[in-house]
C-alpha atoms as a PDB file:
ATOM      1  CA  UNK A   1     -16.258   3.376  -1.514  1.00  0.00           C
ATOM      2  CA  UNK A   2     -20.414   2.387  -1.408  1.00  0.00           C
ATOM      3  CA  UNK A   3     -20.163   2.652  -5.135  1.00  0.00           C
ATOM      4  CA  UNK A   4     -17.066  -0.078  -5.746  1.00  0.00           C
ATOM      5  CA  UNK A   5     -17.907  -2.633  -2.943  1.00  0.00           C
ATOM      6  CA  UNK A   6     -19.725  -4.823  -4.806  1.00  0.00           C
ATOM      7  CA  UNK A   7     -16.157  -5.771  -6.635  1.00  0.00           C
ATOM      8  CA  UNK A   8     -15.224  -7.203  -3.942  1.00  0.00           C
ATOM      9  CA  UNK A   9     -15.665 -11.176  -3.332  1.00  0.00           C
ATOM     10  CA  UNK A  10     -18.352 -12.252  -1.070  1.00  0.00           C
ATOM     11  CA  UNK A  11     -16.897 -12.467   2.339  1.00  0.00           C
ATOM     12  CA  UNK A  12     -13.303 -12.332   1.456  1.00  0.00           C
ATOM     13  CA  UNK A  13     -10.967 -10.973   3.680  1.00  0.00           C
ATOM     14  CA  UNK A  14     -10.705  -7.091   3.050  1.00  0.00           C
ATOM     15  CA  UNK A  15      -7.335  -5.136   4.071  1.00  0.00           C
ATOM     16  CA  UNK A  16      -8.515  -1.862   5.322  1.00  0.00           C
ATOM     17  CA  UNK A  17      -5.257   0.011   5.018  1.00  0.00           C
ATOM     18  CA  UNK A  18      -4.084   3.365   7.546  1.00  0.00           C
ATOM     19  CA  UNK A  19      -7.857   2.529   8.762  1.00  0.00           C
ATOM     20  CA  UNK A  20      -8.305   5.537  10.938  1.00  0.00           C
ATOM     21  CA  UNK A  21     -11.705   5.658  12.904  1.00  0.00           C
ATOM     22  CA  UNK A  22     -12.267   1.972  11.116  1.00  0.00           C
ATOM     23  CA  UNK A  23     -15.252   3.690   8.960  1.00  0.00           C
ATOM     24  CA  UNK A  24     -14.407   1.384   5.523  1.00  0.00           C
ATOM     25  CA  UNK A  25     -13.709  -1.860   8.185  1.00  0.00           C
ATOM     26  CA  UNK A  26     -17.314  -1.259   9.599  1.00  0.00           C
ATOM     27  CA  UNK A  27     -18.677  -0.852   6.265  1.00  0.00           C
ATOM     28  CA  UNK A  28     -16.943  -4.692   5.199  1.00  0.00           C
ATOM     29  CA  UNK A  29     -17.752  -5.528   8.674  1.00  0.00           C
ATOM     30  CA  UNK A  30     -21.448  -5.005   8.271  1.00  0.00           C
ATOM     31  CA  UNK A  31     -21.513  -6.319   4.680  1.00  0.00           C
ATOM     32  CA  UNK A  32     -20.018  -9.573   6.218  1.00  0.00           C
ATOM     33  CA  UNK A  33     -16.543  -9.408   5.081  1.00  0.00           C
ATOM     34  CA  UNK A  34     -13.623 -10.080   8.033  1.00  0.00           C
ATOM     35  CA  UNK A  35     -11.275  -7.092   7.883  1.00  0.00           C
ATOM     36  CA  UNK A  36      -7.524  -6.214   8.462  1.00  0.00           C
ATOM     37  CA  UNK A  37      -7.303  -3.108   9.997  1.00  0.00           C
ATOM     38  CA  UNK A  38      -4.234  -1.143   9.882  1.00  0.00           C
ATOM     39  CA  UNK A  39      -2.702   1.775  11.299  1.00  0.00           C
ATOM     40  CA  UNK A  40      -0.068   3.772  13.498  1.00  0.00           C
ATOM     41  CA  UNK A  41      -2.604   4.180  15.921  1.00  0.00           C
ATOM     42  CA  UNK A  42      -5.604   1.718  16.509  1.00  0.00           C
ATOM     43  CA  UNK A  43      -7.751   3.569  19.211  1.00  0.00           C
ATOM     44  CA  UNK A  44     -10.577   4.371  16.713  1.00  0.00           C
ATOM     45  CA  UNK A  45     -11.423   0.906  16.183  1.00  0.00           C
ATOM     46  CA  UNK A  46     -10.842  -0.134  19.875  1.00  0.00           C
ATOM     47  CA  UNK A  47     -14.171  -1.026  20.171  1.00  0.00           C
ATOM     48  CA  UNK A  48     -13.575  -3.919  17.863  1.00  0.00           C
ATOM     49  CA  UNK A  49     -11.281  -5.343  19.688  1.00  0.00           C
ATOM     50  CA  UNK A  50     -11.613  -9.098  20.357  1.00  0.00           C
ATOM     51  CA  UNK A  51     -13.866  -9.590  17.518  1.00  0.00           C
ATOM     52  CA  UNK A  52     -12.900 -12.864  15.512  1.00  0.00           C
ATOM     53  CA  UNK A  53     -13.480 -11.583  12.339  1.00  0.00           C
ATOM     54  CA  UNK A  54     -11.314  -8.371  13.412  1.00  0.00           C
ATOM     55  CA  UNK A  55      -7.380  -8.511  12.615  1.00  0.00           C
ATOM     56  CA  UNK A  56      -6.138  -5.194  13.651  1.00  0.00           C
ATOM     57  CA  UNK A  57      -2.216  -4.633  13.474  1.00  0.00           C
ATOM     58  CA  UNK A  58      -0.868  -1.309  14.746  1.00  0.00           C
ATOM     59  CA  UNK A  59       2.228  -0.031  12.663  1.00  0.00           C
ATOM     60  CA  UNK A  60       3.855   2.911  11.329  1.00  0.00           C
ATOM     61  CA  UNK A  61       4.073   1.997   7.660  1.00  0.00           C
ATOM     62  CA  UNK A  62       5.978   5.027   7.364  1.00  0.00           C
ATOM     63  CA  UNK A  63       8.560   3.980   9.422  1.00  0.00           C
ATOM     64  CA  UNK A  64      11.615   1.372   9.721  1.00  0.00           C
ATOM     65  CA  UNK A  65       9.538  -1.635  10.395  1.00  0.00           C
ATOM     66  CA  UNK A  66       9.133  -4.137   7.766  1.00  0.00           C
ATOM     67  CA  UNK A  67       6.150  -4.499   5.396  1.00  0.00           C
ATOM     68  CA  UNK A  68       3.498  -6.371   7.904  1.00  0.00           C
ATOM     69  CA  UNK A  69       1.484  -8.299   5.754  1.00  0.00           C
ATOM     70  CA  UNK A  70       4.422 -10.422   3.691  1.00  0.00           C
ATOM     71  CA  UNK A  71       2.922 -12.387   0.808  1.00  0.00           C
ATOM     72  CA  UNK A  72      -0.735 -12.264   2.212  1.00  0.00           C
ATOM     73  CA  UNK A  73      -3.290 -11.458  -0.709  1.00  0.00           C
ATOM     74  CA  UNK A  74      -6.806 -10.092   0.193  1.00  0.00           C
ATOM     75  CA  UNK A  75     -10.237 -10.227  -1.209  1.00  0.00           C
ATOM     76  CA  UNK A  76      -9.876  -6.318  -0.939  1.00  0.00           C
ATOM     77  CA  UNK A  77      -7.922  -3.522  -0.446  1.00  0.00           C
ATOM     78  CA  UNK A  78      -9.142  -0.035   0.520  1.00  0.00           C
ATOM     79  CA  UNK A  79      -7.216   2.502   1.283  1.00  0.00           C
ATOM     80  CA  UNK A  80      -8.230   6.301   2.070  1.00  0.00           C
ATOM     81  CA  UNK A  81      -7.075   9.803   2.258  1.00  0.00           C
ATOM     82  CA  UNK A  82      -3.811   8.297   2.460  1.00  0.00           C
ATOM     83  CA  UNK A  83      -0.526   7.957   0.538  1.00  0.00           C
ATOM     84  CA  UNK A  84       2.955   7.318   0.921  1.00  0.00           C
ATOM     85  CA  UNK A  85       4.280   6.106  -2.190  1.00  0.00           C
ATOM     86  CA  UNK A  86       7.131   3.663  -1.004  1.00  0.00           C
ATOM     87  CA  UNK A  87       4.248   1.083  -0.204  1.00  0.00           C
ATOM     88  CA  UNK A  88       2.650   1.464  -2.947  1.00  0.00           C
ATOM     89  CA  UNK A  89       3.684  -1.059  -4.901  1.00  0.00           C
ATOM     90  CA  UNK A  90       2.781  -3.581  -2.235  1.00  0.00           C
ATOM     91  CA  UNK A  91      -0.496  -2.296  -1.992  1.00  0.00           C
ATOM     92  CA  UNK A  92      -1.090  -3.195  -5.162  1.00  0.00           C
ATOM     93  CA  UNK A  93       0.544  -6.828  -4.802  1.00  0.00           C
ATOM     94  CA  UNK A  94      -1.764  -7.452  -1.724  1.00  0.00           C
ATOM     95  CA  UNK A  95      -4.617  -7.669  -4.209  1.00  0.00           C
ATOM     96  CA  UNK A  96      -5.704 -10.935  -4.394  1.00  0.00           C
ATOM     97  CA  UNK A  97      -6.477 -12.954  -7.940  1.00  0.00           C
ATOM     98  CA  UNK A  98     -10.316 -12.145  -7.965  1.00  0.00           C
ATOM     99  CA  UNK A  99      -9.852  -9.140  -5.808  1.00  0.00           C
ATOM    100  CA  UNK A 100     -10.216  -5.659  -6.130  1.00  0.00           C
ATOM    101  CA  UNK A 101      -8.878  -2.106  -5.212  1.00  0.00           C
ATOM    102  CA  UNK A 102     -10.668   0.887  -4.183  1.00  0.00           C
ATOM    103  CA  UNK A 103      -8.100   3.785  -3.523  1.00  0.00           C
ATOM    104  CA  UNK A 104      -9.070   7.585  -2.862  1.00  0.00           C
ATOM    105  CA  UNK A 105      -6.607  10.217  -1.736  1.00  0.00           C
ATOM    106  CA  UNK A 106      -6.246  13.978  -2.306  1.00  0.00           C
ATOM    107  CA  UNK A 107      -4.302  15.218  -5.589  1.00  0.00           C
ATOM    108  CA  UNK A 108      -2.437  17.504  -6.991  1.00  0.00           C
ATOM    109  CA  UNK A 109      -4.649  20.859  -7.004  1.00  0.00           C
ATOM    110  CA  UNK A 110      -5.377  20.140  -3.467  1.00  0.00           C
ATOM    111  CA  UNK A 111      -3.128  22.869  -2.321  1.00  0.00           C
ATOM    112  CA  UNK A 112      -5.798  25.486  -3.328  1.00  0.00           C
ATOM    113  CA  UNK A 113      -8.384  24.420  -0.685  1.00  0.00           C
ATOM    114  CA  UNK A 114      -5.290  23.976   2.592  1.00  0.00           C
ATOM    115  CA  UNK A 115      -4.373  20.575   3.629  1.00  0.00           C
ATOM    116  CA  UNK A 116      -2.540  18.550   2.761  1.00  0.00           C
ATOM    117  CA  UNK A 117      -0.705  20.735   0.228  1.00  0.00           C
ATOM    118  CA  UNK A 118       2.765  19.141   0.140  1.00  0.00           C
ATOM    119  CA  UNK A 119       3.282  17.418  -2.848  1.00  0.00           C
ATOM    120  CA  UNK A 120       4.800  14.518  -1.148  1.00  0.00           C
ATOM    121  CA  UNK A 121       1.127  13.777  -0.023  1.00  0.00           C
ATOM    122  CA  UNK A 122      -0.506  14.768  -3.207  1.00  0.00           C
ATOM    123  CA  UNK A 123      -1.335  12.111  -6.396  1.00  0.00           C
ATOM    124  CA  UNK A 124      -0.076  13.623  -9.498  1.00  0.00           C
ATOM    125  CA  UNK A 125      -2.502  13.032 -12.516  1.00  0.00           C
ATOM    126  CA  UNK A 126      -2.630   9.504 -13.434  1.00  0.00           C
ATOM    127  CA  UNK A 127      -0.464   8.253 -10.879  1.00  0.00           C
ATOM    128  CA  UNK A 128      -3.010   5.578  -9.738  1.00  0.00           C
ATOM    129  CA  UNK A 129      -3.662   4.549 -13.125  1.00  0.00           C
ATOM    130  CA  UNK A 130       0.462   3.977 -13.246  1.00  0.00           C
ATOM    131  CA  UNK A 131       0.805   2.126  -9.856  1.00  0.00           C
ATOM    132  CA  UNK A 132      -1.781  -0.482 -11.223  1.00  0.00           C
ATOM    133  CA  UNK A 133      -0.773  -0.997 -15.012  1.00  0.00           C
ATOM    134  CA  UNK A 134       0.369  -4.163 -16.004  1.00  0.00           C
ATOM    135  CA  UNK A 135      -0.927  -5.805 -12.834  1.00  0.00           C
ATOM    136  CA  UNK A 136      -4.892  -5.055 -11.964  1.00  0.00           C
ATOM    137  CA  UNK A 137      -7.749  -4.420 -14.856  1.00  0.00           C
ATOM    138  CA  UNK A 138      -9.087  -0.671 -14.220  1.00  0.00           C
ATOM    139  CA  UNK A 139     -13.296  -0.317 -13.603  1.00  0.00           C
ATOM    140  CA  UNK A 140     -13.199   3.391 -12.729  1.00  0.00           C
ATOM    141  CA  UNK A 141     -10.568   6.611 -12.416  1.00  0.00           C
ATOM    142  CA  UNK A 142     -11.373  10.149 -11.385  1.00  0.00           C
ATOM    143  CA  UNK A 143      -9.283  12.621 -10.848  1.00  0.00           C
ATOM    144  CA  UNK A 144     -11.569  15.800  -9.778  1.00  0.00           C
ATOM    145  CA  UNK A 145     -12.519  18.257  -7.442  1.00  0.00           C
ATOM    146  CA  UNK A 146     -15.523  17.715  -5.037  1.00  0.00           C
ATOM    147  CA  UNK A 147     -17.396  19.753  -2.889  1.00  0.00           C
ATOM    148  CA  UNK A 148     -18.227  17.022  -0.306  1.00  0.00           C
ATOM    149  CA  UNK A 149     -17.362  16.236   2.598  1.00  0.00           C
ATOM    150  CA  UNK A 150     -15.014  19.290   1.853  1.00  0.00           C
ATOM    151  CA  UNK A 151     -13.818  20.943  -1.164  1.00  0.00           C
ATOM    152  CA  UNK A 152     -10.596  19.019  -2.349  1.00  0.00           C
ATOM    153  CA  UNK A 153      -8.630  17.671  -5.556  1.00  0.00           C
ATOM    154  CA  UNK A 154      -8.993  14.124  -5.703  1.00  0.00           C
ATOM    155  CA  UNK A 155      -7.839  11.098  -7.392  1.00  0.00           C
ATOM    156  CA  UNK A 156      -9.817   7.757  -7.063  1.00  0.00           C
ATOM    157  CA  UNK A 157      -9.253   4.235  -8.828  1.00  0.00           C
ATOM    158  CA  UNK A 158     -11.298   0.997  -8.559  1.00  0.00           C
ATOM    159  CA  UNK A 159      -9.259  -2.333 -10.361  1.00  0.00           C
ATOM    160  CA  UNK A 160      -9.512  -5.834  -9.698  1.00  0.00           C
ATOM    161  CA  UNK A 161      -7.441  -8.533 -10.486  1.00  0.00           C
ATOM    162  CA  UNK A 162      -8.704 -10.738 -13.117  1.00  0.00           C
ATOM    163  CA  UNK A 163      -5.570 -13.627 -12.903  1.00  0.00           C
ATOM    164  CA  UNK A 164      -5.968 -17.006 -11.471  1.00  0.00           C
END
């Protein structure tokens, strides 16, 4: 994530998506950036409740509920150890022209070190690269196994959007 910030505009609005603990909006936070936060559950970023340049929305994007964010566009979009493929698409679209994406989440291989291991929840090779062809310019893929924080298949993409 450290390694791709700099992609992203100076203090444009940063979508951290299925934020969890609210590590990545912290990181925007603190490099001066206002952040949406979502998630199904927004306890680990209670503490930034009430901040102005804090937009937290609490959502199951796996559920019935409509997409959240409509036509909104952001500076940047992060997203995490986390994938369900139906919004992907969107994701993609909420990129802003002059904005950039930084998405990590475990792939296919992953099942060899435990969870998750369903494939539903795994990336297959390339399948970044696919959901941004044709719409965002590619800086950096990996697809590879690390040993840190924990040993895990990974697949990782950084892309901006070079349009007007």
């Amino acid at each position: 994530m450290a390694r791709f910030a700099a992609l992203v505009p100076e203090a444009g609005r940063v979508l951290d998506l299925a934020c969890g603990g609210g590590r990545h909006a912290r990181f925007f936070l603190d490099r001066g950036h206002p952040v949406t936060a979502i998630d199904i559950d927004l306890a680990g970023i209670a503490d930034l409740a009430g901040r102005p340049d804090v937009e937290a929305i609490e959502i199951d994007l796996e559920g019935d509920a409509p997409w959240p964010l409509a036509e909104r566009r952001f500076a940047g979009v992060v997203v995490t150890n986390y994938l369900h493929r139906p919004i992907l698409p969107r994701v993609v679209a909420a990129v802003a022209p002059g904005g950039a994406l930084i998405y990590e989440t475990f792939a296919a291989g992953n099942e060899r070190f435990g969870r998750p291991s369903n494939p539903d929840f795994l990336l297959q090779p390339g399948e970044l690269i696919d959901a941004v062809r044709g719409r965002l310019e590619i800086i950096a893929y990996e697809n590879l196994e690390v040993a840190e924080p924990k040993p895990a298949m990974v697949q990782r993409i950084a892309a901006i959007d070079r349009s007007d």
